[in-house]
N, C-alpha and C. Protein backbone atom coordinates (compact mmCIF):
# COMPACT_ATOMS: atom_id res chain seq x y z
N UNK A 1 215.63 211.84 52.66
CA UNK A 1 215.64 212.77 53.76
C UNK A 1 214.47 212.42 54.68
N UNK A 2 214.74 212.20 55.86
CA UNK A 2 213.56 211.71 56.70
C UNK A 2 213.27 212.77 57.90
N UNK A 3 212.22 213.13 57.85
CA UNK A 3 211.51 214.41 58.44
C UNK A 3 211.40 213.78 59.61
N UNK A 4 211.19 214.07 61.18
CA UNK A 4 210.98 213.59 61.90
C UNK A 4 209.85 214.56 62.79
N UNK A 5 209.30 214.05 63.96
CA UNK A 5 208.28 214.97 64.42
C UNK A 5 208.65 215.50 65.75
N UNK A 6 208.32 217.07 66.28
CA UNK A 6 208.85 217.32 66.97
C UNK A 6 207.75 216.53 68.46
N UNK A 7 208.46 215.83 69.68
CA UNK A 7 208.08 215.02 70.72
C UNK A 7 206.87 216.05 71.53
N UNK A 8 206.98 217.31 71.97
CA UNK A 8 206.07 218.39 72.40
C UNK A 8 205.27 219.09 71.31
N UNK A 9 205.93 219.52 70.72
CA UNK A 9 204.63 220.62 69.65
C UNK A 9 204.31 219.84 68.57
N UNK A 10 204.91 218.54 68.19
CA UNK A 10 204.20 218.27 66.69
C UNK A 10 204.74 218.66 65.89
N UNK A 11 205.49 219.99 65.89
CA UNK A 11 205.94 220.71 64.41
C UNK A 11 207.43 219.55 63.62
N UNK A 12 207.49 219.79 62.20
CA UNK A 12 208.33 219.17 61.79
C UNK A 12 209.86 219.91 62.07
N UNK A 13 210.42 218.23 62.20
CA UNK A 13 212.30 218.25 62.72
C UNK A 13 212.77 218.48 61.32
N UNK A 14 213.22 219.07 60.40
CA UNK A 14 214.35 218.89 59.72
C UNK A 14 215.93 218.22 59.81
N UNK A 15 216.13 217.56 59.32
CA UNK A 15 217.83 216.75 59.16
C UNK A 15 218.31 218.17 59.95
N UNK A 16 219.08 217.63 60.60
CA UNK A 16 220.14 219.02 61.17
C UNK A 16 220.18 219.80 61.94
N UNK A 17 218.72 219.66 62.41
CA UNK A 17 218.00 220.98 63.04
C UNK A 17 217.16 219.98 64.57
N UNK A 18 217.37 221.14 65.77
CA UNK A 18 216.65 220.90 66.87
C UNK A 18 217.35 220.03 68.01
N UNK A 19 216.81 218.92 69.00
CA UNK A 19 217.93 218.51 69.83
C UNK A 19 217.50 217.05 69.98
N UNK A 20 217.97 216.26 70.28
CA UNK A 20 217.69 215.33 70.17
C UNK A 20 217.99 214.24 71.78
N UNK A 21 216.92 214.04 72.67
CA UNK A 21 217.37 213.75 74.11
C UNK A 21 216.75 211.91 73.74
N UNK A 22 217.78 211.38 74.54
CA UNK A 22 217.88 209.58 75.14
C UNK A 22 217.84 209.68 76.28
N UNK A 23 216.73 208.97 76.59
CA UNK A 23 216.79 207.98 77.80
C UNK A 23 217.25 207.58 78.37
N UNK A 24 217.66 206.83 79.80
CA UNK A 24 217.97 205.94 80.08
C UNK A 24 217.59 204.62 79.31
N UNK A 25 216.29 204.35 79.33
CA UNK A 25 215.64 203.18 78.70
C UNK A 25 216.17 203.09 77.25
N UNK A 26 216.17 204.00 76.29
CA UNK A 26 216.69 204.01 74.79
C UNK A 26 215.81 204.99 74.73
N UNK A 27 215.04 205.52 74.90
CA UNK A 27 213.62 206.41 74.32
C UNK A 27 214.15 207.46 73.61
N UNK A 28 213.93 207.88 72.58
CA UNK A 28 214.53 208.79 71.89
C UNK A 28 213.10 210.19 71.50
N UNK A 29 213.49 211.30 72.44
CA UNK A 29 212.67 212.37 72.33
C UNK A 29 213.27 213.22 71.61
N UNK A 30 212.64 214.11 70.25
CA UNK A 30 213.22 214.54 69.28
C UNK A 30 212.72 216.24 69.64
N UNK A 31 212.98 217.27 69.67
CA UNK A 31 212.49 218.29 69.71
C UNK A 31 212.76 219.28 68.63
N UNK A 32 211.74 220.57 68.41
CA UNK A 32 212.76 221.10 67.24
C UNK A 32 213.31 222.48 67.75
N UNK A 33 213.10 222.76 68.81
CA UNK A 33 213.67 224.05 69.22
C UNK A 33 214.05 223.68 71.04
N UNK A 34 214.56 224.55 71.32
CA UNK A 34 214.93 224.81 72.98
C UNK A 34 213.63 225.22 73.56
N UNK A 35 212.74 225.65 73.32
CA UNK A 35 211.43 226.15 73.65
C UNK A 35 210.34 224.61 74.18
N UNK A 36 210.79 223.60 73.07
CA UNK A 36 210.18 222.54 73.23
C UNK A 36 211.05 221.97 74.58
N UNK A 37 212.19 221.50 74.19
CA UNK A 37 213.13 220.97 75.29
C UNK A 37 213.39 221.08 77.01
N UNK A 38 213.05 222.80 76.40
CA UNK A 38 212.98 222.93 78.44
C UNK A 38 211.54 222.75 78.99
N UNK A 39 210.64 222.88 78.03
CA UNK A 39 208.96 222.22 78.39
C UNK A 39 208.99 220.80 78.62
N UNK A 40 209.83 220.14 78.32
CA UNK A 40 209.91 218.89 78.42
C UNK A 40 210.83 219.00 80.11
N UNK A 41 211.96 219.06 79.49
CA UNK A 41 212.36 219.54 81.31
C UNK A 41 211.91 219.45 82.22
N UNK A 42 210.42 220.50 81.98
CA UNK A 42 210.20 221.05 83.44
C UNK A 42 208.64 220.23 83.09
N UNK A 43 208.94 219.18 83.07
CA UNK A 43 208.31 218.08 82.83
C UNK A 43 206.70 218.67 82.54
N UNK A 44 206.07 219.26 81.55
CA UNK A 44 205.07 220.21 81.24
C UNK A 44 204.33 219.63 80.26
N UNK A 45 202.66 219.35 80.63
CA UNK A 45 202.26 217.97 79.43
C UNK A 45 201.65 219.28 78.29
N UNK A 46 202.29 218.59 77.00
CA UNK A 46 202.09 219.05 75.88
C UNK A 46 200.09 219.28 76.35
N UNK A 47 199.82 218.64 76.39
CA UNK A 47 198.28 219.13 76.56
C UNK A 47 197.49 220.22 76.87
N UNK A 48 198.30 220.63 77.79
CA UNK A 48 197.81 221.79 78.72
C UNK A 48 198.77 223.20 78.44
N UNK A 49 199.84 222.56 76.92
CA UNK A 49 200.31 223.99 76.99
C UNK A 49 199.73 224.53 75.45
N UNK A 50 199.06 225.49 75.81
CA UNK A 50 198.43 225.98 74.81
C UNK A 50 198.93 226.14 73.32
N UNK A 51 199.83 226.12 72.88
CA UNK A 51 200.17 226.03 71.69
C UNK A 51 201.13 225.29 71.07
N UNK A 52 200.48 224.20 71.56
CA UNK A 52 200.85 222.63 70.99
C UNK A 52 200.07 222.20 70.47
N UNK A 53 200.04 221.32 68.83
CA UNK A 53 199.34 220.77 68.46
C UNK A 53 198.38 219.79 69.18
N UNK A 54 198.92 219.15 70.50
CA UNK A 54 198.11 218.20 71.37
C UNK A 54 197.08 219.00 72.36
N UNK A 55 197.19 220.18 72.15
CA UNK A 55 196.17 220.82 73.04
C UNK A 55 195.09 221.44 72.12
N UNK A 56 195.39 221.79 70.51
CA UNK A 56 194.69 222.82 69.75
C UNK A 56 193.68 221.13 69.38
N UNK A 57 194.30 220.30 69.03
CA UNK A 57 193.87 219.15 68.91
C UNK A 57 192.87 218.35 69.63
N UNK A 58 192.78 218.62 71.34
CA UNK A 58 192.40 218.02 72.38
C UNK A 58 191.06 219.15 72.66
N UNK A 59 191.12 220.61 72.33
CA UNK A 59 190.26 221.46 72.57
C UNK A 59 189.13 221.86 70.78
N UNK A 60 189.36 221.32 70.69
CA UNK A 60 188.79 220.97 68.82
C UNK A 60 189.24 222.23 68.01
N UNK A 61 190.48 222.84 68.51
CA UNK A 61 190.45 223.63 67.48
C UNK A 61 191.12 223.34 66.11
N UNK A 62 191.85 222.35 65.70
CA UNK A 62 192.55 221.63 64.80
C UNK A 62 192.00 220.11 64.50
N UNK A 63 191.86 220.07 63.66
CA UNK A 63 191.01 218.73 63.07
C UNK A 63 191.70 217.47 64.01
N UNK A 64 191.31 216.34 64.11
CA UNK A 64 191.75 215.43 64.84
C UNK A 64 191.91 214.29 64.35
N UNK A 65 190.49 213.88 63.60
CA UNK A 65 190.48 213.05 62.59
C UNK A 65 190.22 212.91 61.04
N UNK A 66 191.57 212.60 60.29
CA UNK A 66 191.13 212.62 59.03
C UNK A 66 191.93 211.80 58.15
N UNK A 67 191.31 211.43 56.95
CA UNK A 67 192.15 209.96 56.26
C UNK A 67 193.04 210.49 55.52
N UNK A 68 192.94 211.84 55.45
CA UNK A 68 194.31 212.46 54.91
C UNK A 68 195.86 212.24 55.98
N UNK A 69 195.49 212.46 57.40
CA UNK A 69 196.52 212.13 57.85
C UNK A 69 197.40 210.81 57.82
N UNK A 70 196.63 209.98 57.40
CA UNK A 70 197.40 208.26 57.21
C UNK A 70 198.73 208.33 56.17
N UNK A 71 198.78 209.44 55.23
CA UNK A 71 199.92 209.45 54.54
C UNK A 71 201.13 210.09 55.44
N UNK A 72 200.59 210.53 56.47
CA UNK A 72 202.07 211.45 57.30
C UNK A 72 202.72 210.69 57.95
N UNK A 73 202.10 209.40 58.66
CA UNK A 73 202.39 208.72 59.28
C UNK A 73 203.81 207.80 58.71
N UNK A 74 204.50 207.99 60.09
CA UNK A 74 205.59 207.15 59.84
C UNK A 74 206.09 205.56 59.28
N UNK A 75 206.53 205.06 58.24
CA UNK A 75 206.78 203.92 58.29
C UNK A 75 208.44 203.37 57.96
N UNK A 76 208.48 202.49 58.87
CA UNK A 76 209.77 201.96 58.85
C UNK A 76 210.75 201.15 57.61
N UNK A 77 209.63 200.58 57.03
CA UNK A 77 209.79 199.56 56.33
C UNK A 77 210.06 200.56 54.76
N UNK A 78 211.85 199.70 54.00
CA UNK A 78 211.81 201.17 53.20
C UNK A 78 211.36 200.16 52.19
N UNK A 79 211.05 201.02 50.68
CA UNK A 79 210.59 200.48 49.79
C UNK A 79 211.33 200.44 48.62
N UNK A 80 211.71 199.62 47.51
CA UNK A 80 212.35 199.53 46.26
C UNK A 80 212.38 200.59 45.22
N UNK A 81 213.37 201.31 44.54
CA UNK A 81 212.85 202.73 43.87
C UNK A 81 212.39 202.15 42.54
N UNK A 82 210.93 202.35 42.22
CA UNK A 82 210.50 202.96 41.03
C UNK A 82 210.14 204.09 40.91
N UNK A 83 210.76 204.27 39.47
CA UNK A 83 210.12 205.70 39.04
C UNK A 83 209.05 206.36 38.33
N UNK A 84 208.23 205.12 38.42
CA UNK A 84 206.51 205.06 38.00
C UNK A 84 205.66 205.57 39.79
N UNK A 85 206.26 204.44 39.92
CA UNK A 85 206.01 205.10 41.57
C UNK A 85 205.92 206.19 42.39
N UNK A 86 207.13 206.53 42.06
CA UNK A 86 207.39 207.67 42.76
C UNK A 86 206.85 209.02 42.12
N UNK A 87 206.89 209.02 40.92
CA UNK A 87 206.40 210.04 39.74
C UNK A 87 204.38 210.22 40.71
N UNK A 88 203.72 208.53 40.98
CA UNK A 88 202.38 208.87 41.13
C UNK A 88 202.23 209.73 42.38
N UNK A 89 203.43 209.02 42.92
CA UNK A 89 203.44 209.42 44.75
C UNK A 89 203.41 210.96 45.21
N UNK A 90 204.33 211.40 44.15
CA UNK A 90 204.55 212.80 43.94
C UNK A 90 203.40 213.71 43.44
N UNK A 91 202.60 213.04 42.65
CA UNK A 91 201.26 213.63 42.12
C UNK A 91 200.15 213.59 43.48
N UNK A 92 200.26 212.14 44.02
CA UNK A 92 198.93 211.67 45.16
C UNK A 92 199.44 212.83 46.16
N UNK A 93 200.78 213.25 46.49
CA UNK A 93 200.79 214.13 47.83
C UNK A 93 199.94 215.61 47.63
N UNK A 94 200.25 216.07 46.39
CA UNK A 94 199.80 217.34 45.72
C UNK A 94 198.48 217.47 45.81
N UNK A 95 197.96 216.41 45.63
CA UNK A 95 196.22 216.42 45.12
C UNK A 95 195.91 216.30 47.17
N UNK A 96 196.65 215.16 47.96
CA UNK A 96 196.02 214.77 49.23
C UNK A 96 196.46 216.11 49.89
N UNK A 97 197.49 217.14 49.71
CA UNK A 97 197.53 218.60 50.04
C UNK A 97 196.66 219.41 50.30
N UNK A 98 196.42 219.81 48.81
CA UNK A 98 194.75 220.65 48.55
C UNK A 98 193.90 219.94 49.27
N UNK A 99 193.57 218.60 49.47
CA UNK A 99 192.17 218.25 49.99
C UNK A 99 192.19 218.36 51.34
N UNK A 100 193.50 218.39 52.04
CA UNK A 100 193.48 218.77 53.31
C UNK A 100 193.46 220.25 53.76
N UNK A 101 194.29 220.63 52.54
CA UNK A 101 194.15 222.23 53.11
C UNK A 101 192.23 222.75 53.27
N UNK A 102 191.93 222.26 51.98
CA UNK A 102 190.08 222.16 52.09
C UNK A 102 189.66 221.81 53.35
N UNK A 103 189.46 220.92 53.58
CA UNK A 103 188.95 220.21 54.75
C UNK A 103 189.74 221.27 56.20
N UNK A 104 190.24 221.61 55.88
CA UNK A 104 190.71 222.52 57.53
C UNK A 104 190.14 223.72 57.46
N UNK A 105 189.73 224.77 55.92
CA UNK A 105 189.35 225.50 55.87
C UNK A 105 188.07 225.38 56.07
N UNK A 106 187.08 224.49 55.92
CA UNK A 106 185.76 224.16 56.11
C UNK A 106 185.83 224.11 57.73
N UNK A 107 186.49 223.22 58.66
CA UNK A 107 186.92 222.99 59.58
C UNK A 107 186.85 224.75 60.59
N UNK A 108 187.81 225.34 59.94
CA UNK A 108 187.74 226.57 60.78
C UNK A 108 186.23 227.28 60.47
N UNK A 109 185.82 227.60 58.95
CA UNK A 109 184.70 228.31 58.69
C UNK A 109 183.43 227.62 59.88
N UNK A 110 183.39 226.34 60.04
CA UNK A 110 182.61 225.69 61.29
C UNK A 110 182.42 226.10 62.54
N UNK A 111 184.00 226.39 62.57
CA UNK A 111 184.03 226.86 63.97
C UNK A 111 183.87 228.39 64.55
N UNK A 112 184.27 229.13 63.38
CA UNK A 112 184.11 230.51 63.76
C UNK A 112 182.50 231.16 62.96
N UNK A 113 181.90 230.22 62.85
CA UNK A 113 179.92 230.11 62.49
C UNK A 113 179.62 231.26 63.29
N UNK A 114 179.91 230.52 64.93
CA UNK A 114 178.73 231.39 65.84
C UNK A 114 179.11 232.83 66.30
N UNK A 115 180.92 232.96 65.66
CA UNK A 115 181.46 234.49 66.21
C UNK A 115 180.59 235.36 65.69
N UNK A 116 180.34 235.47 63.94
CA UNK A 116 179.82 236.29 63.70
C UNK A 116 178.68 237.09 65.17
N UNK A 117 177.79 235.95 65.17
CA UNK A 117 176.44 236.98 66.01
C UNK A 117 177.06 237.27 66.72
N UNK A 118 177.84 236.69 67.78
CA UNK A 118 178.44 237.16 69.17
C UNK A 118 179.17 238.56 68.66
N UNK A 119 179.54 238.41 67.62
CA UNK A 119 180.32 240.24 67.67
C UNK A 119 179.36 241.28 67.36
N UNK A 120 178.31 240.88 66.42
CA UNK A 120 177.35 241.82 66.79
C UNK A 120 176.53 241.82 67.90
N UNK A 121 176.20 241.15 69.10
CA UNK A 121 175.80 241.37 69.94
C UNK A 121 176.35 242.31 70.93
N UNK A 122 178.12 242.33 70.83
CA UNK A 122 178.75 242.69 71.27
C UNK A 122 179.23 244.25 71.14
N UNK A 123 178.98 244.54 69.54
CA UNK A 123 179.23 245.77 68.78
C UNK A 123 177.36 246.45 69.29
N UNK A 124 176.32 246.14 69.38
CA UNK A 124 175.14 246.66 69.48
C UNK A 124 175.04 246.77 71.19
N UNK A 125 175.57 246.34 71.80
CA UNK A 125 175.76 246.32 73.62
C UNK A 125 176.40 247.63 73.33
N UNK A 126 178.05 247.61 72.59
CA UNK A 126 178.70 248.63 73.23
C UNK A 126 178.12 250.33 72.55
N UNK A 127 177.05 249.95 71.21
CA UNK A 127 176.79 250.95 70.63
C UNK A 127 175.73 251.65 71.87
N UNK A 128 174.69 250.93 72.35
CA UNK A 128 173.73 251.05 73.42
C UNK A 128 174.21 251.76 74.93
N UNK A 129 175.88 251.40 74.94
CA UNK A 129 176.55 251.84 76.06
C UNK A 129 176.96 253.66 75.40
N UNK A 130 177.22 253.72 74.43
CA UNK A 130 178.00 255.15 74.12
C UNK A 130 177.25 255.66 73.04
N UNK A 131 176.10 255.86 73.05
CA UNK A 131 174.89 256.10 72.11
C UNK A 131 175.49 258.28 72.21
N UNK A 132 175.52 258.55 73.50
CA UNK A 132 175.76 259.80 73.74
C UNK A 132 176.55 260.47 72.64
N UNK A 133 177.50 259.76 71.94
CA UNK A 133 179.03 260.08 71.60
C UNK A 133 178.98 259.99 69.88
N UNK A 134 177.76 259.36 69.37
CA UNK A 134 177.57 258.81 68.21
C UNK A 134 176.63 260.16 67.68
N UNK A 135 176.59 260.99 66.75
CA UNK A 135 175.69 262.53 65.85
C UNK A 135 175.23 261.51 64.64
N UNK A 136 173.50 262.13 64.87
CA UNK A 136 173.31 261.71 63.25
C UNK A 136 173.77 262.56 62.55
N UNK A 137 173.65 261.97 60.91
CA UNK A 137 173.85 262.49 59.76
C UNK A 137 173.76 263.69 59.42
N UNK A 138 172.00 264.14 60.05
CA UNK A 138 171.49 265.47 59.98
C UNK A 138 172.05 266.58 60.72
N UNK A 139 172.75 266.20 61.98
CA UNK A 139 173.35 267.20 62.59
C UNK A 139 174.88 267.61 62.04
N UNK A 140 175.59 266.69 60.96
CA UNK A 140 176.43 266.84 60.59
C UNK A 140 176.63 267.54 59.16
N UNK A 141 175.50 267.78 58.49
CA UNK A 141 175.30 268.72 57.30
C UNK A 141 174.78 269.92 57.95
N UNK A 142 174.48 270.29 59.13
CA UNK A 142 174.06 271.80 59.74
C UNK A 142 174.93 272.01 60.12
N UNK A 143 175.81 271.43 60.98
CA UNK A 143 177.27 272.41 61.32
C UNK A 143 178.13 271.53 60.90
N UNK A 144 179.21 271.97 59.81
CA UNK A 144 180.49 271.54 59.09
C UNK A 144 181.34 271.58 60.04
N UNK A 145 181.81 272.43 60.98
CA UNK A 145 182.94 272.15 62.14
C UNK A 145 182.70 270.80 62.61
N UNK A 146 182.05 269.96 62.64
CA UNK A 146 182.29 268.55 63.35
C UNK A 146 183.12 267.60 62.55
N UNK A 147 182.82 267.68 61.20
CA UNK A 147 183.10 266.82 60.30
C UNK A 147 184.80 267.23 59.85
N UNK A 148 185.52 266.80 59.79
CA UNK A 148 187.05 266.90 58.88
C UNK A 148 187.06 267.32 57.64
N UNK A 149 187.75 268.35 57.27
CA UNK A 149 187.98 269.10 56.06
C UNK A 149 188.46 268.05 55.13
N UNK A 150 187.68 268.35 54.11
CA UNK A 150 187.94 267.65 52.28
C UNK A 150 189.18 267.72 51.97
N UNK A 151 189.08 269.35 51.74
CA UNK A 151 190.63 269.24 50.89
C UNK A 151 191.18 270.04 52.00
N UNK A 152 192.94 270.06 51.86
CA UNK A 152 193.86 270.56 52.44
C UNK A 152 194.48 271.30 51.35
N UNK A 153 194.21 272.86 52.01
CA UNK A 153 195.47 273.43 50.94
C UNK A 153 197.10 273.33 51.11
N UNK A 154 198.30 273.12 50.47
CA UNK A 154 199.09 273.35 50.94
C UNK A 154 199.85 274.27 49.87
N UNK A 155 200.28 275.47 50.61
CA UNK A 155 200.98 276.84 49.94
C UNK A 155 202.40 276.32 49.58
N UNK A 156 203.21 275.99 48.84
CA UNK A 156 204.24 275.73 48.66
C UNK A 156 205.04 276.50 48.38
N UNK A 157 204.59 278.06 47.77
CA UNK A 157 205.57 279.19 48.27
C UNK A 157 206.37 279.87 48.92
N UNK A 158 205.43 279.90 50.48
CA UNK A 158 205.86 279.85 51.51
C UNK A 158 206.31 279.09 52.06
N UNK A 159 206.54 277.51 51.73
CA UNK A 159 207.50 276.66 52.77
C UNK A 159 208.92 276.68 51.86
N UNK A 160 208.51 277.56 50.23
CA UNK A 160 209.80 277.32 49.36
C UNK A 160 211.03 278.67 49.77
N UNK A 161 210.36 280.05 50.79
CA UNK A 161 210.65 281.01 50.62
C UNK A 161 211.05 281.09 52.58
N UNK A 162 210.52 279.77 53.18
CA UNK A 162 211.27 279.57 54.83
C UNK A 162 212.50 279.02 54.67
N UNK A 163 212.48 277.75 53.26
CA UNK A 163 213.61 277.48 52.86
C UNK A 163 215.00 278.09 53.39
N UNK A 164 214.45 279.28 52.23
CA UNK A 164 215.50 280.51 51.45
C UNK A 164 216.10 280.83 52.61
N UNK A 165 215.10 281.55 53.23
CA UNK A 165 215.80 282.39 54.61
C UNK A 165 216.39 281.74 55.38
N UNK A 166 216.08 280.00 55.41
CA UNK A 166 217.55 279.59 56.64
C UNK A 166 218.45 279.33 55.94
């Protein structure tokens, strides 16, 4: 079964699935949805459209380079079946999986480093803006009307005996 890649977003073609446009020249552009296809159309560079792998890629938000990707890569040339082979091949994808999924998670934890402060800078601005609106503690054990009731009674007699009467 040979996976193919979609020509605009990157995402994977499945056998069966998506559209498949020729050239004049022979060029064969593979897409996997209509979403990709009419972006192509309206002749729209994967780069600049934000949620394409070539733009998350081009703006560092998706790794770019890594020796894990050399196994995705396409090759033409088919190979003889062993089943020593294929048994390791099947093990090497599993293990080169995890190490990529690793490496992207390190990857994002990198990148979202500096949000933390920025949201507290952001949360202590807006606390500084609406300081008015915020009661200490102490004013909230002197008068109980501010605070929300503990428990809720609910009488079940009376909603058993509104019942009755309709």
């Amino acid at each position: 079964m040979r996976l193919e890649k979609c020509w605009f977003c990157s995402s994977t073609v499945y056998p069966g699935h998506g559209i498949q446009f020729v050239r004049n020249d022979a060029k064969i552009f593979r897409f996997c949805r209509s979403k990709c296809h009419k972006n192509f159309k309206m002749k729209r560079n994967p780069r600049k459209v934000k949620w394409t792998k070539a733009y998350r890629r081009l703006h560092g938000k998706d790794m770019t380079q890594d020796s894990t990707f050399e196994f995705e890569r396409k090759r033409n040339r088919p190979e003889r079946y062993d089943r020593n082979v294929t048994e390791n091949t099947l093990k090497a994808i599993k293990k080169i999986d995890k190490i990529r999924v690793d490496r992207e998670e390190r990857h994002i934890a990198k990148r979202m480093k500096g949000n933390k402060a920025k949201e507290q800078r952001e949360a202590t601005k807006e606390l500084e803006q609406s300081i008015h609106m915020v009661k200490a503690p102490s004013v909230l054990f002197k008068e109980p009307s501010l605070t929300l009731p503990t428990k809720v009674k609910v009488l079940q007699k009376q909603s058993e005996e509104n019942r009755m009467e309709e």
